[in-house]
C-alpha atoms as a PDB file:
ATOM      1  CA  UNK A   1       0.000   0.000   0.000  1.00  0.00           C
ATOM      2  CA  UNK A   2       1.274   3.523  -1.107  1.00  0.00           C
ATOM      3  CA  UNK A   3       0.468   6.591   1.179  1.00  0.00           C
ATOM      4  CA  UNK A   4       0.147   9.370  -1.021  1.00  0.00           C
ATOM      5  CA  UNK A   5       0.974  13.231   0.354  1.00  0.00           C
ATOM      6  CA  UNK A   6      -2.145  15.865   0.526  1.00  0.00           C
ATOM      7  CA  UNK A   7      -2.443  19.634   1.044  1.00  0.00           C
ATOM      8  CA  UNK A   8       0.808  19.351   0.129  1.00  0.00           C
ATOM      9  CA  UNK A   9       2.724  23.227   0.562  1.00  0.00           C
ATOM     10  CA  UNK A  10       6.282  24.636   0.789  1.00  0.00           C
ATOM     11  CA  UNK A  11       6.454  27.549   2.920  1.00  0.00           C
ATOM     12  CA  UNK A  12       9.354  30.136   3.434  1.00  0.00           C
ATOM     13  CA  UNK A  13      10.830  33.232   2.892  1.00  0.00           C
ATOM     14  CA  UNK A  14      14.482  34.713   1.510  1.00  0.00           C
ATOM     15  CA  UNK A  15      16.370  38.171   1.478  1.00  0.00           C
ATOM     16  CA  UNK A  16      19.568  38.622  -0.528  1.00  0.00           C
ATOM     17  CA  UNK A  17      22.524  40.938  -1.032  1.00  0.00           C
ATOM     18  CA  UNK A  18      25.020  41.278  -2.830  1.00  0.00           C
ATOM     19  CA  UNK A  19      25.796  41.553  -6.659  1.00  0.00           C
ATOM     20  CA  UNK A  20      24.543  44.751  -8.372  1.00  0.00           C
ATOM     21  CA  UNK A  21      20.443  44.757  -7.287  1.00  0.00           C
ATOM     22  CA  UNK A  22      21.025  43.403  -3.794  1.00  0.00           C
ATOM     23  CA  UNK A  23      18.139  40.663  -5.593  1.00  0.00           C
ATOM     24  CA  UNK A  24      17.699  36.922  -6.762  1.00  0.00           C
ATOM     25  CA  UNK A  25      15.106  34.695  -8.596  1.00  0.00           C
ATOM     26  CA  UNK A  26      12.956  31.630  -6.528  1.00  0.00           C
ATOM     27  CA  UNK A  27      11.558  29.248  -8.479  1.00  0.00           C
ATOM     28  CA  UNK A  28       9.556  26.344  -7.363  1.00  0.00           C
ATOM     29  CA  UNK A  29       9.016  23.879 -10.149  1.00  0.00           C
ATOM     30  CA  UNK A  30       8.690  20.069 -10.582  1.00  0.00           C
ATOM     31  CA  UNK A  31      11.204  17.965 -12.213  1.00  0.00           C
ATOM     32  CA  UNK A  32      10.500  17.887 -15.870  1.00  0.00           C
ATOM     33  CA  UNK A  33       9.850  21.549 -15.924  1.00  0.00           C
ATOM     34  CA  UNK A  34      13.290  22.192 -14.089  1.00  0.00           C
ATOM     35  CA  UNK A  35      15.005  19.980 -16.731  1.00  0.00           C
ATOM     36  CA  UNK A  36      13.563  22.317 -19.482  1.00  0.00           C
ATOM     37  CA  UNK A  37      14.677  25.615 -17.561  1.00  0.00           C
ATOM     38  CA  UNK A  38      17.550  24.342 -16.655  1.00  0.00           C
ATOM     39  CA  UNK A  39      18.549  23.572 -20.526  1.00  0.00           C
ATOM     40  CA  UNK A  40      17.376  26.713 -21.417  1.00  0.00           C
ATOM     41  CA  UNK A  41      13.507  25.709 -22.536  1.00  0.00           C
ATOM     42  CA  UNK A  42      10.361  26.756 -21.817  1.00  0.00           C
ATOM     43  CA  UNK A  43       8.915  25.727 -18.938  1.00  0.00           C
ATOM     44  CA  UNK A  44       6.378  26.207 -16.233  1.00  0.00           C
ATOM     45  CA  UNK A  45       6.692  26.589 -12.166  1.00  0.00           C
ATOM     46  CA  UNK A  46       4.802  26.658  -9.410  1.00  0.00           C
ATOM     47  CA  UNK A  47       5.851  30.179  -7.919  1.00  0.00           C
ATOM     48  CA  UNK A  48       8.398  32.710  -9.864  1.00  0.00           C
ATOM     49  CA  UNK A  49       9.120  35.445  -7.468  1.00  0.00           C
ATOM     50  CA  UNK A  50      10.655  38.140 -10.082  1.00  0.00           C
ATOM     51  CA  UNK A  51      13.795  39.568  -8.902  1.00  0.00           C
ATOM     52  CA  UNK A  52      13.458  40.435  -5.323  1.00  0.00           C
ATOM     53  CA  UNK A  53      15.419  41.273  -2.310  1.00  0.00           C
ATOM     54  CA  UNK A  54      12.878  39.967   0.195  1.00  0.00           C
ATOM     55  CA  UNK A  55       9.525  38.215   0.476  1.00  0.00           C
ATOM     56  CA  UNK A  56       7.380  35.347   1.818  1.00  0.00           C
ATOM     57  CA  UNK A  57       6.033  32.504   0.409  1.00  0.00           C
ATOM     58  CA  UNK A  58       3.373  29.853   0.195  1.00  0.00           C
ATOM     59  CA  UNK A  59       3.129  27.384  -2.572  1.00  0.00           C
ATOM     60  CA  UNK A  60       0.833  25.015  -2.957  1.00  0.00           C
ATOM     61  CA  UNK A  61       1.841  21.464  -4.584  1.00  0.00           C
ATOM     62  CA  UNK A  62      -0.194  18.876  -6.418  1.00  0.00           C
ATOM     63  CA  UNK A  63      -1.346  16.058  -3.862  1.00  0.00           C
ATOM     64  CA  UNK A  64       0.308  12.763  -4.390  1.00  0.00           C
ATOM     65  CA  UNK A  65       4.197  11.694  -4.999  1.00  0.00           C
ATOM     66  CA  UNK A  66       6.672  14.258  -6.985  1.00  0.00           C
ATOM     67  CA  UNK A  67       9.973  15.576  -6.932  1.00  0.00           C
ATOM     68  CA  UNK A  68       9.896  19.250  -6.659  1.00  0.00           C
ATOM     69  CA  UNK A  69      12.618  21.800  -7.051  1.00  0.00           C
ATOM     70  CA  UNK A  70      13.546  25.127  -5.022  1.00  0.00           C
ATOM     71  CA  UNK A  71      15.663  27.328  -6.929  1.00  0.00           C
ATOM     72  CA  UNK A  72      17.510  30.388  -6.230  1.00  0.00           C
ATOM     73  CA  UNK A  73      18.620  31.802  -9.769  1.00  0.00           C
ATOM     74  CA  UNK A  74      21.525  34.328 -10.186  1.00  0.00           C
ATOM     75  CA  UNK A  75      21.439  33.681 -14.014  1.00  0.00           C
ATOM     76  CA  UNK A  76      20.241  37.411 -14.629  1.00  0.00           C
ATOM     77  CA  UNK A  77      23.237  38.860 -12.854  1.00  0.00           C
ATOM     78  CA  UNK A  78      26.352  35.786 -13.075  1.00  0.00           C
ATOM     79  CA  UNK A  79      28.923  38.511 -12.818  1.00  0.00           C
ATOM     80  CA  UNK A  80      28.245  39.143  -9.016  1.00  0.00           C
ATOM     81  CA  UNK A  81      28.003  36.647  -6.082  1.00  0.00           C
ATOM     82  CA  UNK A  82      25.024  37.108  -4.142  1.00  0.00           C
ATOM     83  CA  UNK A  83      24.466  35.886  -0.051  1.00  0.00           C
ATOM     84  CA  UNK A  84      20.884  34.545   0.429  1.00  0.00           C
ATOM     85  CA  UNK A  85      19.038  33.986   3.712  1.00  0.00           C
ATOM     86  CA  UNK A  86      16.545  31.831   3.509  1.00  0.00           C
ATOM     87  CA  UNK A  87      14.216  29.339   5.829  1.00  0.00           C
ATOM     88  CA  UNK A  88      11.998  27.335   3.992  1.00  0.00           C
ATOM     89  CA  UNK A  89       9.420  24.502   5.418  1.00  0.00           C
ATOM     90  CA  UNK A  90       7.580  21.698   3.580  1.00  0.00           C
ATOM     91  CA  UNK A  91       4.207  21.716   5.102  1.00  0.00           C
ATOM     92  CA  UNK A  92       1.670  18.379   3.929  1.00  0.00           C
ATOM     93  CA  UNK A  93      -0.750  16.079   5.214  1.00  0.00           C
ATOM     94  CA  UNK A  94      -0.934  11.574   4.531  1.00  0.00           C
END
């Protein structure tokens, strides 16, 4: 017998520095849409924050089984290293 996840959310919030914008990109995605972004294809997520220096979030998931993918992105800006705070929680119900 499988036990499959429900109300099924990641929870968290970030604040960078750093780099030129004092800013990074969160993406929450599942794992054949981070294959596509990560090759450089279109693909879909779950939450895109923009480029931001600090927020909150709450993202809800699909019930059931999945590999999912948090991703802090300084593609826009490679140049400059960025420091990122972060605290994130997984948050579901069986």
């Amino acid at each position: 017998m499988s036990i499959e996840a429900t109300s099924v959310h990641i929870q968290g919030s970030f604040t960078a520095s750093g780099g030129s914008g004092d800013d990074i990109y969160v993406i929450v995605m599942d794992e054949i849409n981070f294959v596509h972004w990560k090759n450089g294809h279109e693909s879909e997520s779950y939450y895109a924050s923009g480029q931001l220096t600090i927020t909150s979030f709450d993202v809800s998931l699909p019930a059931g089984r999945g590999t999912y993918y948090l991703v802090y992105s300084n593609m826009f800006d490679s140049v400059w290293q960025k420091h990122i705070q972060t605290t994130v929680s997984s948050i579901y119900s069986i």
